[in-house]
PDB file of N, CA and C in Angstrom:
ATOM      1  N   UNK A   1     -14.390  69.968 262.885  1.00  0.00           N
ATOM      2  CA  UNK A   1     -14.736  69.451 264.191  1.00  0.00           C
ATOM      3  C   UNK A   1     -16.084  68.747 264.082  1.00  0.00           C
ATOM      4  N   UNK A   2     -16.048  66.985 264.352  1.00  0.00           N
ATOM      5  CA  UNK A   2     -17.487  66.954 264.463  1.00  0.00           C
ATOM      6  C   UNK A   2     -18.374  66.718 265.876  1.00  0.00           C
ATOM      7  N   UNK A   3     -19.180  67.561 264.866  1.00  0.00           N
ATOM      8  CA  UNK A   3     -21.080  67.742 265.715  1.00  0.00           C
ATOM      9  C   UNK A   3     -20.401  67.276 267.335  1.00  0.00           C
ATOM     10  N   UNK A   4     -20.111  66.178 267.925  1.00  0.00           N
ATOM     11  CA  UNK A   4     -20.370  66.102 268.913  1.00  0.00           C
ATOM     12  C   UNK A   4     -19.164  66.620 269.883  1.00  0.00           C
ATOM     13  N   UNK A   5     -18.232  66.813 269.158  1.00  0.00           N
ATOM     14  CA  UNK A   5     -17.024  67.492 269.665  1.00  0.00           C
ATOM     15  C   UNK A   5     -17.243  69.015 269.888  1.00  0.00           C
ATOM     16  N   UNK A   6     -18.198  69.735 269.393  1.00  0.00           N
ATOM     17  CA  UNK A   6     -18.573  71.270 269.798  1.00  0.00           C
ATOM     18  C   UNK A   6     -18.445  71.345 271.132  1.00  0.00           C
ATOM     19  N   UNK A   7     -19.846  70.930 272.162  1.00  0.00           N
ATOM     20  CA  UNK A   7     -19.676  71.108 273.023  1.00  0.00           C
ATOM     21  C   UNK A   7     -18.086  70.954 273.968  1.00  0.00           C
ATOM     22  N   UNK A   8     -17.384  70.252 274.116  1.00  0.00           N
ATOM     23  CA  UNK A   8     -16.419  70.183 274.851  1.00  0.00           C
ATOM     24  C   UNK A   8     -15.402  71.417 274.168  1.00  0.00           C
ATOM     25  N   UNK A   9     -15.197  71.750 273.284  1.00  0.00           N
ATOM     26  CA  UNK A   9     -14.945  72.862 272.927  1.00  0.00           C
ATOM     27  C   UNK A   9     -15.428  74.052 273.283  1.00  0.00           C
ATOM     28  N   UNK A  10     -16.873  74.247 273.301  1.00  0.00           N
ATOM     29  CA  UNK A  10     -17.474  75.607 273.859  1.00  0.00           C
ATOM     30  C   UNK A  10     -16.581  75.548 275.674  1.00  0.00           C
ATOM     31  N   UNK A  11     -16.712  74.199 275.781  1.00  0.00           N
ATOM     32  CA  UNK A  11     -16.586  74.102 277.474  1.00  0.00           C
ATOM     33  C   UNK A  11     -14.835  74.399 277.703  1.00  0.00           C
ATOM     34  N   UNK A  12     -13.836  74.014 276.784  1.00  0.00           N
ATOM     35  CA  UNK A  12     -12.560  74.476 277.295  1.00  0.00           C
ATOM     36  C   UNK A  12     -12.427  75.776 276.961  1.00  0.00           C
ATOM     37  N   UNK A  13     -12.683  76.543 275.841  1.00  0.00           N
ATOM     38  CA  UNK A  13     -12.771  77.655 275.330  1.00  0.00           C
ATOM     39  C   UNK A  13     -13.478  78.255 276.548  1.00  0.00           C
ATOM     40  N   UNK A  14     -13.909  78.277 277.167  1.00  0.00           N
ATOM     41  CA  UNK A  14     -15.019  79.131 278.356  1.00  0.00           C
ATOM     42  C   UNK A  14     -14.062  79.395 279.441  1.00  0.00           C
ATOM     43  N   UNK A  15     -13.486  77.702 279.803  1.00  0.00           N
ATOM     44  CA  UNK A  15     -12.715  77.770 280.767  1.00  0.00           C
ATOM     45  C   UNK A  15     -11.467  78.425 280.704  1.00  0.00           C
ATOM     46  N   UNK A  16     -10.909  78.571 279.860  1.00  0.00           N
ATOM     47  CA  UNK A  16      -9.728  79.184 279.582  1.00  0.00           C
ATOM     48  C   UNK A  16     -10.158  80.834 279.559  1.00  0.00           C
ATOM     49  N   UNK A  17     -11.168  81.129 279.338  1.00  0.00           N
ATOM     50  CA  UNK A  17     -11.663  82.246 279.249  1.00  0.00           C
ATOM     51  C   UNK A  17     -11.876  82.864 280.465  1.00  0.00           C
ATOM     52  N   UNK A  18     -12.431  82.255 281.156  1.00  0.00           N
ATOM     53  CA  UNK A  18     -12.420  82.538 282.827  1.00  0.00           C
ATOM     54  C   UNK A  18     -11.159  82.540 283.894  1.00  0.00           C
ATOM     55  N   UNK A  19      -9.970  81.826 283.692  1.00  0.00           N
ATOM     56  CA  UNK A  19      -9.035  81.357 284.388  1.00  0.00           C
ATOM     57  C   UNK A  19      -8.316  82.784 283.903  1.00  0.00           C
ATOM     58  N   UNK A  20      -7.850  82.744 282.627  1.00  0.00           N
ATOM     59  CA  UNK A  20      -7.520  83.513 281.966  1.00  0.00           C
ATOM     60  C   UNK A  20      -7.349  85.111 282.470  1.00  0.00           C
ATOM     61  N   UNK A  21      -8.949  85.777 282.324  1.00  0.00           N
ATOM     62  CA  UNK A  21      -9.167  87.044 282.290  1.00  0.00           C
ATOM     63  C   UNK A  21     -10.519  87.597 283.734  1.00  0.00           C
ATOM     64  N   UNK A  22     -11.292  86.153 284.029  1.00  0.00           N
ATOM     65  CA  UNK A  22     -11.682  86.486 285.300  1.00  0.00           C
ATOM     66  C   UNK A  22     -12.730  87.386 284.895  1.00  0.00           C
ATOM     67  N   UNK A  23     -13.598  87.004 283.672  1.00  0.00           N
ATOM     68  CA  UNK A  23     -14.307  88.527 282.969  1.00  0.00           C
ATOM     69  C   UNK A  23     -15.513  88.322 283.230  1.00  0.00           C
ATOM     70  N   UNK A  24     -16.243  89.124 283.535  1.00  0.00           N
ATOM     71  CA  UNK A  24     -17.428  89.093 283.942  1.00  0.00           C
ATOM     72  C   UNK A  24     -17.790  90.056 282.641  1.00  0.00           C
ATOM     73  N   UNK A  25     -19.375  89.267 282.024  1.00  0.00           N
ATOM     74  CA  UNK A  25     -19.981  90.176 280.542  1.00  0.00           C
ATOM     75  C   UNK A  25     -21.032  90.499 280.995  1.00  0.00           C
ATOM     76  N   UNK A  26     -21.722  91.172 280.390  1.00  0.00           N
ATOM     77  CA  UNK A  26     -22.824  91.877 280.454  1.00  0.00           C
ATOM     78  C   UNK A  26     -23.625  92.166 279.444  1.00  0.00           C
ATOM     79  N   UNK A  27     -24.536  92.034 279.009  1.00  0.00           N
ATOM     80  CA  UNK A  27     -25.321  92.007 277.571  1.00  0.00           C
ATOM     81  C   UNK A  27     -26.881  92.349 277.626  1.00  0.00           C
ATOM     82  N   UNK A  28     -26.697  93.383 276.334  1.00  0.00           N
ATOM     83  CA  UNK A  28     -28.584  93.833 276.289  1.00  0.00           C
ATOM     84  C   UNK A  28     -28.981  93.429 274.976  1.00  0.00           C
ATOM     85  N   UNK A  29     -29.686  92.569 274.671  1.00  0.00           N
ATOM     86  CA  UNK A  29     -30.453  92.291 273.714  1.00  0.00           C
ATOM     87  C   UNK A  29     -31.131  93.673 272.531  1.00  0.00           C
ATOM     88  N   UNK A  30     -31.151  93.101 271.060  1.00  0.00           N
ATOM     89  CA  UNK A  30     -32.244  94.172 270.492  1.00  0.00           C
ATOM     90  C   UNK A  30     -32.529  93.777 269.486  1.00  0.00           C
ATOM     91  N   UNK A  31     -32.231  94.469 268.585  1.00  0.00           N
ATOM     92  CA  UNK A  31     -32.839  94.234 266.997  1.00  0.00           C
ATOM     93  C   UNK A  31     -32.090  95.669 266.478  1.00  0.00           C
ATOM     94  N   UNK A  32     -31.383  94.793 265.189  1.00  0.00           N
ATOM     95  CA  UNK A  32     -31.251  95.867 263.922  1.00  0.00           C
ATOM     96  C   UNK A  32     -32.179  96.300 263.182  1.00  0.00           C
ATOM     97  N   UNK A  33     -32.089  97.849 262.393  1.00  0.00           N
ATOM     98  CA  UNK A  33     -32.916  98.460 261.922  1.00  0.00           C
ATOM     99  C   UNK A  33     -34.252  96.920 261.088  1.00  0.00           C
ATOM    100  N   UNK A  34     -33.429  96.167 260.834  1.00  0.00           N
ATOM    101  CA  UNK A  34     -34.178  95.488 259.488  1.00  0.00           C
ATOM    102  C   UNK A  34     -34.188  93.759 260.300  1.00  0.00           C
ATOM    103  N   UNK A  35     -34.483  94.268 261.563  1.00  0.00           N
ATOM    104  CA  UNK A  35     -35.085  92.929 262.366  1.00  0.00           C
ATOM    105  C   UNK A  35     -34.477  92.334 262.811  1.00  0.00           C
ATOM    106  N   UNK A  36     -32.700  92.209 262.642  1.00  0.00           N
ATOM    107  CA  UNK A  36     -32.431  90.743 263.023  1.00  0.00           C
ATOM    108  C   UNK A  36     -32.200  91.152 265.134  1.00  0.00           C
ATOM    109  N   UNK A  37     -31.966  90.127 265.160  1.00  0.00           N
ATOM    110  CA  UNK A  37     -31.286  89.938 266.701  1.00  0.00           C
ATOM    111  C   UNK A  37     -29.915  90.441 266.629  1.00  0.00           C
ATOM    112  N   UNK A  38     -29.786  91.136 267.658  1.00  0.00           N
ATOM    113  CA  UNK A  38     -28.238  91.812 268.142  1.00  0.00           C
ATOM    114  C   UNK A  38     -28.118  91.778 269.634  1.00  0.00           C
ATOM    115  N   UNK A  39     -26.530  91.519 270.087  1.00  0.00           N
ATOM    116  CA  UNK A  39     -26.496  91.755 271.316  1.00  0.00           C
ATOM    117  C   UNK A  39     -25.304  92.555 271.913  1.00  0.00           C
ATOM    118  N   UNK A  40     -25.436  93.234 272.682  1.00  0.00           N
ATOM    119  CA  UNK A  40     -24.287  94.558 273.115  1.00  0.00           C
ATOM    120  C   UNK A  40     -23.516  93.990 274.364  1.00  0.00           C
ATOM    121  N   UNK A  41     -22.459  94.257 274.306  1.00  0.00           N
ATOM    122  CA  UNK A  41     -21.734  93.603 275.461  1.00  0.00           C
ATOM    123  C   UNK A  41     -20.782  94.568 276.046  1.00  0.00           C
ATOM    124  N   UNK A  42     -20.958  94.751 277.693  1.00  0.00           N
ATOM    125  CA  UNK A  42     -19.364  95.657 278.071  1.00  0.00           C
ATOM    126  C   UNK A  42     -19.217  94.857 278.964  1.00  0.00           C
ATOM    127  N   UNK A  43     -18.273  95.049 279.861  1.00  0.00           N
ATOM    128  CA  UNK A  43     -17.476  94.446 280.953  1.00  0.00           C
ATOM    129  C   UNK A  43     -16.439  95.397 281.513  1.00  0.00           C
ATOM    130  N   UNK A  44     -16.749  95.227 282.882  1.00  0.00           N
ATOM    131  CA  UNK A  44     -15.549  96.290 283.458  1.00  0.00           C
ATOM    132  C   UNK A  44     -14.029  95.780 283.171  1.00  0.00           C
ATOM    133  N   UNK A  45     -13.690  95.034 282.262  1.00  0.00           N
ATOM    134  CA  UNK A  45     -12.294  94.787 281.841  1.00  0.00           C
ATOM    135  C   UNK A  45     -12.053  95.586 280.431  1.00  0.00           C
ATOM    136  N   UNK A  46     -13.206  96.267 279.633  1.00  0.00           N
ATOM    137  CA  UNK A  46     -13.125  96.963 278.907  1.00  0.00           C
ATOM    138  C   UNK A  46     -13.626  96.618 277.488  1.00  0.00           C
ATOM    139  N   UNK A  47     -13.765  97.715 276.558  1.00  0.00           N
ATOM    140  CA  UNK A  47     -14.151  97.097 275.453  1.00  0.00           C
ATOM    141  C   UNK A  47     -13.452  96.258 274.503  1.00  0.00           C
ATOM    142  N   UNK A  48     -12.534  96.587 274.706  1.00  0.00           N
ATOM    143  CA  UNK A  48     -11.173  96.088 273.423  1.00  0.00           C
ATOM    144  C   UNK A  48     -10.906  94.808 274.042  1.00  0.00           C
ATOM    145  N   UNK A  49     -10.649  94.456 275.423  1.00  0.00           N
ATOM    146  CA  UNK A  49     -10.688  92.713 275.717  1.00  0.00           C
ATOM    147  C   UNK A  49     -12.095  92.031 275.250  1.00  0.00           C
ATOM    148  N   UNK A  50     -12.908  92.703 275.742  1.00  0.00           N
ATOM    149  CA  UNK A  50     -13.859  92.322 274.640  1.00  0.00           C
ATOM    150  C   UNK A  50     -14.036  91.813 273.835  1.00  0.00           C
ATOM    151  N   UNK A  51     -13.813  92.523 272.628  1.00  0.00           N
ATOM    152  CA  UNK A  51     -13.811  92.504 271.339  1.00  0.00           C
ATOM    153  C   UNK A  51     -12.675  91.474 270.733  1.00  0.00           C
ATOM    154  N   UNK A  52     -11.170  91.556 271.858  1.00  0.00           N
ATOM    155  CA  UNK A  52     -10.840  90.488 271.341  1.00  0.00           C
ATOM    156  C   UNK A  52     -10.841  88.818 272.160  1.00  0.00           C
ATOM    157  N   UNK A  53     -11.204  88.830 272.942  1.00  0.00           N
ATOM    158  CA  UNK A  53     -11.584  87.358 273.652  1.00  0.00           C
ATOM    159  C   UNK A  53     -12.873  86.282 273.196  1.00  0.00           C
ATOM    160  N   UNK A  54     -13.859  87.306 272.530  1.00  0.00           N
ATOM    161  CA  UNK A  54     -15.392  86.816 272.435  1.00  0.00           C
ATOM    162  C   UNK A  54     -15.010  86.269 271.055  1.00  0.00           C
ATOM    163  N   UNK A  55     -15.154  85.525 270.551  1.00  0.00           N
ATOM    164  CA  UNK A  55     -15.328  84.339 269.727  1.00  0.00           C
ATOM    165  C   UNK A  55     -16.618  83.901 269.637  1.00  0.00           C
ATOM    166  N   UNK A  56     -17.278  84.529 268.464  1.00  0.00           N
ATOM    167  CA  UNK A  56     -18.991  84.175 268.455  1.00  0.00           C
ATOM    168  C   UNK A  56     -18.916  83.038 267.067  1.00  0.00           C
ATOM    169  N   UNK A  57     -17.773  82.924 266.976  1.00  0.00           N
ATOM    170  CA  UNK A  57     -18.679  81.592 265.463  1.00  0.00           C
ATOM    171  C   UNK A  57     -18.398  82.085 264.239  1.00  0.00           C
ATOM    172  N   UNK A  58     -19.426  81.472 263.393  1.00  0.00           N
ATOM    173  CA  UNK A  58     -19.680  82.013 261.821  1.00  0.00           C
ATOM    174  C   UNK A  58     -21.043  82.034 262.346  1.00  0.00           C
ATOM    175  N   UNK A  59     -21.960  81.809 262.727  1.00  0.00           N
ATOM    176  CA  UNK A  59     -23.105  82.257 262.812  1.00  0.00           C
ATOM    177  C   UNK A  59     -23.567  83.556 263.669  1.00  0.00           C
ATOM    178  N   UNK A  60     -22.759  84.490 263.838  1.00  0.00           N
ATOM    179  CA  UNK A  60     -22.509  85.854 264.495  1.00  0.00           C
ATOM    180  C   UNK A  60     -21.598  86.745 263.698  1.00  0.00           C
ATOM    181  N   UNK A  61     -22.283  87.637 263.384  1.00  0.00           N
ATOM    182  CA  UNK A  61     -21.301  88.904 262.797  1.00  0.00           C
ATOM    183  C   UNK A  61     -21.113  89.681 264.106  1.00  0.00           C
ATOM    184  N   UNK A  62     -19.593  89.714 264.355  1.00  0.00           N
ATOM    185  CA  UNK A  62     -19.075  90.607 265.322  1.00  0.00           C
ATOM    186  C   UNK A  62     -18.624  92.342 264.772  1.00  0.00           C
ATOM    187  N   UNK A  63     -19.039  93.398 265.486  1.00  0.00           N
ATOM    188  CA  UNK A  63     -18.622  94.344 265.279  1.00  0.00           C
ATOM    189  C   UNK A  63     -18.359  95.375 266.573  1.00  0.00           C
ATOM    190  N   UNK A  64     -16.627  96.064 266.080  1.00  0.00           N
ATOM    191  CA  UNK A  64     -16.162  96.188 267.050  1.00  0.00           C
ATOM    192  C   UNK A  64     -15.886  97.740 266.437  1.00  0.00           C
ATOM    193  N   UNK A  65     -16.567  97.991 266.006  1.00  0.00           N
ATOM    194  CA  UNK A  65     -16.365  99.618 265.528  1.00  0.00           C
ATOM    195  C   UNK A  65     -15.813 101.049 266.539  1.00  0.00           C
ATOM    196  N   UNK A  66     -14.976 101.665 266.268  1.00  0.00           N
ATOM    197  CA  UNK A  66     -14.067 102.838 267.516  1.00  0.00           C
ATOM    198  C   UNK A  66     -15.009 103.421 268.360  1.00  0.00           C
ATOM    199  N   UNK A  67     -15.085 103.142 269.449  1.00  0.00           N
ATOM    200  CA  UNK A  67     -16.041 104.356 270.031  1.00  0.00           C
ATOM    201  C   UNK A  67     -17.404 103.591 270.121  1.00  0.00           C
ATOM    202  N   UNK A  68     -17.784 102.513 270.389  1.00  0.00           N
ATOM    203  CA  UNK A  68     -18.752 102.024 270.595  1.00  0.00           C
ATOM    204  C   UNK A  68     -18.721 100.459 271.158  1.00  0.00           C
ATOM    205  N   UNK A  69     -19.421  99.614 272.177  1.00  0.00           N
ATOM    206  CA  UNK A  69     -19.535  98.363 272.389  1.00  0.00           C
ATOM    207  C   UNK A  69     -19.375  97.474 271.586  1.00  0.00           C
ATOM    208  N   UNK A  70     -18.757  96.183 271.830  1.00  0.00           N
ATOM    209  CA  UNK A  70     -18.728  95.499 270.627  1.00  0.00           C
ATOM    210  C   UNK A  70     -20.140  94.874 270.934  1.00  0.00           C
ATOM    211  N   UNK A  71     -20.791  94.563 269.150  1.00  0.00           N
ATOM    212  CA  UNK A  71     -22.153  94.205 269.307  1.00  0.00           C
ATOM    213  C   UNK A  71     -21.834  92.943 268.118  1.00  0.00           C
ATOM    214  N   UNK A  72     -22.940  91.797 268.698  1.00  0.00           N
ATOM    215  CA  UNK A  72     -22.901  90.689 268.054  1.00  0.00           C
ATOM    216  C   UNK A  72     -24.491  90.536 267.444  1.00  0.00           C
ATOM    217  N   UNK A  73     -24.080  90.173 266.062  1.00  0.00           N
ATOM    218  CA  UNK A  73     -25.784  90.053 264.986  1.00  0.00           C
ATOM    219  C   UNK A  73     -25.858  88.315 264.861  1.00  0.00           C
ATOM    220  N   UNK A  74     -27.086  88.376 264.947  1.00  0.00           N
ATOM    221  CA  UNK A  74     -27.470  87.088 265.041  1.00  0.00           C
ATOM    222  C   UNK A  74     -27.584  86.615 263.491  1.00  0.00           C
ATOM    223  N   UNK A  75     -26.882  85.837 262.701  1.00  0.00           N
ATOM    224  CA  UNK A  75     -27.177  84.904 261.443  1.00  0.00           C
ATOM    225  C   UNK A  75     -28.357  84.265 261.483  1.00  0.00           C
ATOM    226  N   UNK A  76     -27.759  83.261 262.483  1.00  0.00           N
ATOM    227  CA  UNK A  76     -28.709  82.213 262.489  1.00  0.00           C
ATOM    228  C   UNK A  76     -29.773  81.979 263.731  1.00  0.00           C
ATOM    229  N   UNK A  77     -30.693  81.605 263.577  1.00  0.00           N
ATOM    230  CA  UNK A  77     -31.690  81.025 264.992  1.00  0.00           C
ATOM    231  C   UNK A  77     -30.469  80.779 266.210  1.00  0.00           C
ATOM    232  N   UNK A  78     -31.050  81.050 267.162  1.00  0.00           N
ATOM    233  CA  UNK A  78     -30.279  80.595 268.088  1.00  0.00           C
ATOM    234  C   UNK A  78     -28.583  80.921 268.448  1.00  0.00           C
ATOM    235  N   UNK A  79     -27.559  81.572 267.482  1.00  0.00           N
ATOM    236  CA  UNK A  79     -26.731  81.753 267.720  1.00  0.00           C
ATOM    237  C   UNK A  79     -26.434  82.217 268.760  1.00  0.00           C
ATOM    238  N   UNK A  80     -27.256  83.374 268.917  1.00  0.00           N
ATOM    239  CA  UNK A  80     -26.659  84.677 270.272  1.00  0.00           C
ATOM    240  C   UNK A  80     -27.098  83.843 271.532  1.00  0.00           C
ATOM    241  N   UNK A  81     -27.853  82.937 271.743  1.00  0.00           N
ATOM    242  CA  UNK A  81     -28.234  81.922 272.461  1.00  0.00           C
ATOM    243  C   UNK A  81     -27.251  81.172 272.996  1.00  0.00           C
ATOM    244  N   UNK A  82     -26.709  80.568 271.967  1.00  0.00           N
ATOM    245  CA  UNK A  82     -25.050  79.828 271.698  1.00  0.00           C
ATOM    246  C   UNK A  82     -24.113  80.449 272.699  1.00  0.00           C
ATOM    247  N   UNK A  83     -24.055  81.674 272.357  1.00  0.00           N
ATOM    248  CA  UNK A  83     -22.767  83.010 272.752  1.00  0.00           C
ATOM    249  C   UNK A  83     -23.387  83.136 274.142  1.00  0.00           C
ATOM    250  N   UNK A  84     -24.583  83.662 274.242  1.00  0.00           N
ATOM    251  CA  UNK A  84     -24.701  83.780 275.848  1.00  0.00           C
ATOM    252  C   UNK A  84     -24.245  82.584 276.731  1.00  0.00           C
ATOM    253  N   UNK A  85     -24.674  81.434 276.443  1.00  0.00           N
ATOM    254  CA  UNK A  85     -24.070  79.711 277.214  1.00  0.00           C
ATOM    255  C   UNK A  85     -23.031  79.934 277.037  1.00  0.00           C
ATOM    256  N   UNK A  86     -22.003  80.134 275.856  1.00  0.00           N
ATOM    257  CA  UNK A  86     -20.466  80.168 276.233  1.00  0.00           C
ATOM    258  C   UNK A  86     -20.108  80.710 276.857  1.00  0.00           C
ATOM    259  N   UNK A  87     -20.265  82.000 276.973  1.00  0.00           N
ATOM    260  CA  UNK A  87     -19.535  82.731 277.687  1.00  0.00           C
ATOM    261  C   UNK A  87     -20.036  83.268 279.000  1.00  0.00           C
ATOM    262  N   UNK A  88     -21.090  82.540 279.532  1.00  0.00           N
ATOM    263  CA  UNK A  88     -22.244  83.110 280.687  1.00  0.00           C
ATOM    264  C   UNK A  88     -21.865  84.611 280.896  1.00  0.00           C
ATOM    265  N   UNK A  89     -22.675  84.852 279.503  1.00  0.00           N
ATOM    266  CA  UNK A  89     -23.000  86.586 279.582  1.00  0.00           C
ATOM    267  C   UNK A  89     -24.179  87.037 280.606  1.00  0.00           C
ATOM    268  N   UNK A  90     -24.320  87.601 281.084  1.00  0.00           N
ATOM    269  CA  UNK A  90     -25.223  88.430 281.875  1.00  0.00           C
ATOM    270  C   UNK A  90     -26.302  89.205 281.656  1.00  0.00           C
ATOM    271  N   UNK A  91     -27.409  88.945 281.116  1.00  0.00           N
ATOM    272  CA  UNK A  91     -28.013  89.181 280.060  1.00  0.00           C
ATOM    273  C   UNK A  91     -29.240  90.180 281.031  1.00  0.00           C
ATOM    274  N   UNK A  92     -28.869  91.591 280.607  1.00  0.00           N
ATOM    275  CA  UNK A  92     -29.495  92.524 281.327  1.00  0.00           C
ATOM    276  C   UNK A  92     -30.921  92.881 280.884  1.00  0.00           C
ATOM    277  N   UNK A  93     -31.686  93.638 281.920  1.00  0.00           N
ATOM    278  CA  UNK A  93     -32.768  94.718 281.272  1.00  0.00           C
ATOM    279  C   UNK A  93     -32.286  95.903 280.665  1.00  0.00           C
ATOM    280  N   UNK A  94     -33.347  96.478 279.964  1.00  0.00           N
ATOM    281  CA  UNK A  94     -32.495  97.945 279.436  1.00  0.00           C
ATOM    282  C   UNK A  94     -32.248  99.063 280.946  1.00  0.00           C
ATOM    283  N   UNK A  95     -33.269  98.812 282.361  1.00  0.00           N
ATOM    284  CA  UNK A  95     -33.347  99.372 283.024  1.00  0.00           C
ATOM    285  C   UNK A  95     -32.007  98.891 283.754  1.00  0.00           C
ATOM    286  N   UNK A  96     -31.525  97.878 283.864  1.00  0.00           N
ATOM    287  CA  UNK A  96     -30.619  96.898 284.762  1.00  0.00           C
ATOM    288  C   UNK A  96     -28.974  97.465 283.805  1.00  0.00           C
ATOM    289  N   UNK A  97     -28.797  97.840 282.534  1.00  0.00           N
ATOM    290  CA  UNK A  97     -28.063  97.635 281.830  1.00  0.00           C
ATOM    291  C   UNK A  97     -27.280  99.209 282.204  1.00  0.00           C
ATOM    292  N   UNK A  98     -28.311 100.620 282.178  1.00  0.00           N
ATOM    293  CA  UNK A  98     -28.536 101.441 282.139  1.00  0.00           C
ATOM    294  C   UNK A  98     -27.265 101.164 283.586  1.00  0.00           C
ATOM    295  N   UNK A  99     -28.033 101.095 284.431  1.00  0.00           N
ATOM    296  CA  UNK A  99     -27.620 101.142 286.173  1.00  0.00           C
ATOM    297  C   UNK A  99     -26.535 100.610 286.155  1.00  0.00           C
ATOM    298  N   UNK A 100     -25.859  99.229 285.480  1.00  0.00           N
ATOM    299  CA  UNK A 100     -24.901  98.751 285.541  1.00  0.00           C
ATOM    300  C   UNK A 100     -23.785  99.662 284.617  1.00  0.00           C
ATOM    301  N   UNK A 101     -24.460 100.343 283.519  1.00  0.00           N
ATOM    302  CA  UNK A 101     -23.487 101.215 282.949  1.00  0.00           C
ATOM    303  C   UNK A 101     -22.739 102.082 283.695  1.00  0.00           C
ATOM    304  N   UNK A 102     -23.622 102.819 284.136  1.00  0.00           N
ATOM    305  CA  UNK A 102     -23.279 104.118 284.803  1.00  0.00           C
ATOM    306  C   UNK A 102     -22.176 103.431 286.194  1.00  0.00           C
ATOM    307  N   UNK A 103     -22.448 102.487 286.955  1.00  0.00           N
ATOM    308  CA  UNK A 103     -21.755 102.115 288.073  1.00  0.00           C
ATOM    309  C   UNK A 103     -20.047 101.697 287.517  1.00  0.00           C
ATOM    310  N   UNK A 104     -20.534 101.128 286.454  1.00  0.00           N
ATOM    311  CA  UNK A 104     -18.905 100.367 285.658  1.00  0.00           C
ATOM    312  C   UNK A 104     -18.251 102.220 285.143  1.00  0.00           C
ATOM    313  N   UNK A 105     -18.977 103.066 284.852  1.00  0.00           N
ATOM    314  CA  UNK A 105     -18.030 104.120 284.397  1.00  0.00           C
ATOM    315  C   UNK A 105     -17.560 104.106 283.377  1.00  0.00           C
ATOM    316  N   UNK A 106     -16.114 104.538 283.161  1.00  0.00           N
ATOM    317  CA  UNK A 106     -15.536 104.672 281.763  1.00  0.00           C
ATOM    318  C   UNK A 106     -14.581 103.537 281.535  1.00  0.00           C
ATOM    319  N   UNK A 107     -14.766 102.394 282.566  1.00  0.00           N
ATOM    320  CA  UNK A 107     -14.041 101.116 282.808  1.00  0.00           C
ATOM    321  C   UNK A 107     -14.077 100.465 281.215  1.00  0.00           C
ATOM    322  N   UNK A 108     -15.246 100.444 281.249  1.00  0.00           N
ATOM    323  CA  UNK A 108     -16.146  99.688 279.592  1.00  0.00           C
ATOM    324  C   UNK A 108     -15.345 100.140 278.716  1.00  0.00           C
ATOM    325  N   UNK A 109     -14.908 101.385 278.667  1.00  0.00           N
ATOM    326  CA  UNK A 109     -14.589 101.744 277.063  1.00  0.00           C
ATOM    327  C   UNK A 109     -13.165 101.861 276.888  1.00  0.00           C
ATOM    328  N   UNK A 110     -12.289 100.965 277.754  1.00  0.00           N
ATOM    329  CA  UNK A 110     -10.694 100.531 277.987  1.00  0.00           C
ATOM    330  C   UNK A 110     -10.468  99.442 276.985  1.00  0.00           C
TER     331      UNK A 110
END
């Protein structure tokens, strides 16, 4: 795909994503043990749609391990940057994330 064809891609990929599943994300920023950028994502549609709708790239290692959020590692500069614009994630406080957890319930981990 070239360079200038991305964007309209991020943009049907989004839309189809929304029409689709109607998903509202939610995301807390951090850091792995050894620095890089990571970002955690639930949604009251659950974890496993999640894990399989989000399409972060090659510049994102996705991990969707049993029993836990799927969390996206940042490769490169700017990726998780990338991923938040695609998918207008919701990009919480840890205090905001906390509150929104507890209200969503055990919805997240469907």
């Amino acid at each position: 795909m070239r360079r200038s064809d991305r964007g309209g891609a991020r943009l049907c990929r989004r839309a189809i994503f929304d029409i689709i599943l109607h998903m509202t994300l939610y995301g807390l920023t951090g850091f792995t043990h050894s620095g890089a950028r990571i970002l955690t994502l639930m949604s009251p549609q659950g974890r496993a749609v999640v894990a399989e709708h989000v399409r972060p790239g090659t510049d994102v290692i996705a991990y969707a391990d049993a029993g836990m959020l799927p969390r996206y590692q940042e490769k490169r500069s700017g990726a998780l940057a990338r991923l938040v614009a695609d998918y207008d994630i919701v990009v919480l406080s840890k205090p905001q994330w906390d509150r929104m957890k507890a209200a969503l319930g055990d919805r997240i981990w469907g």
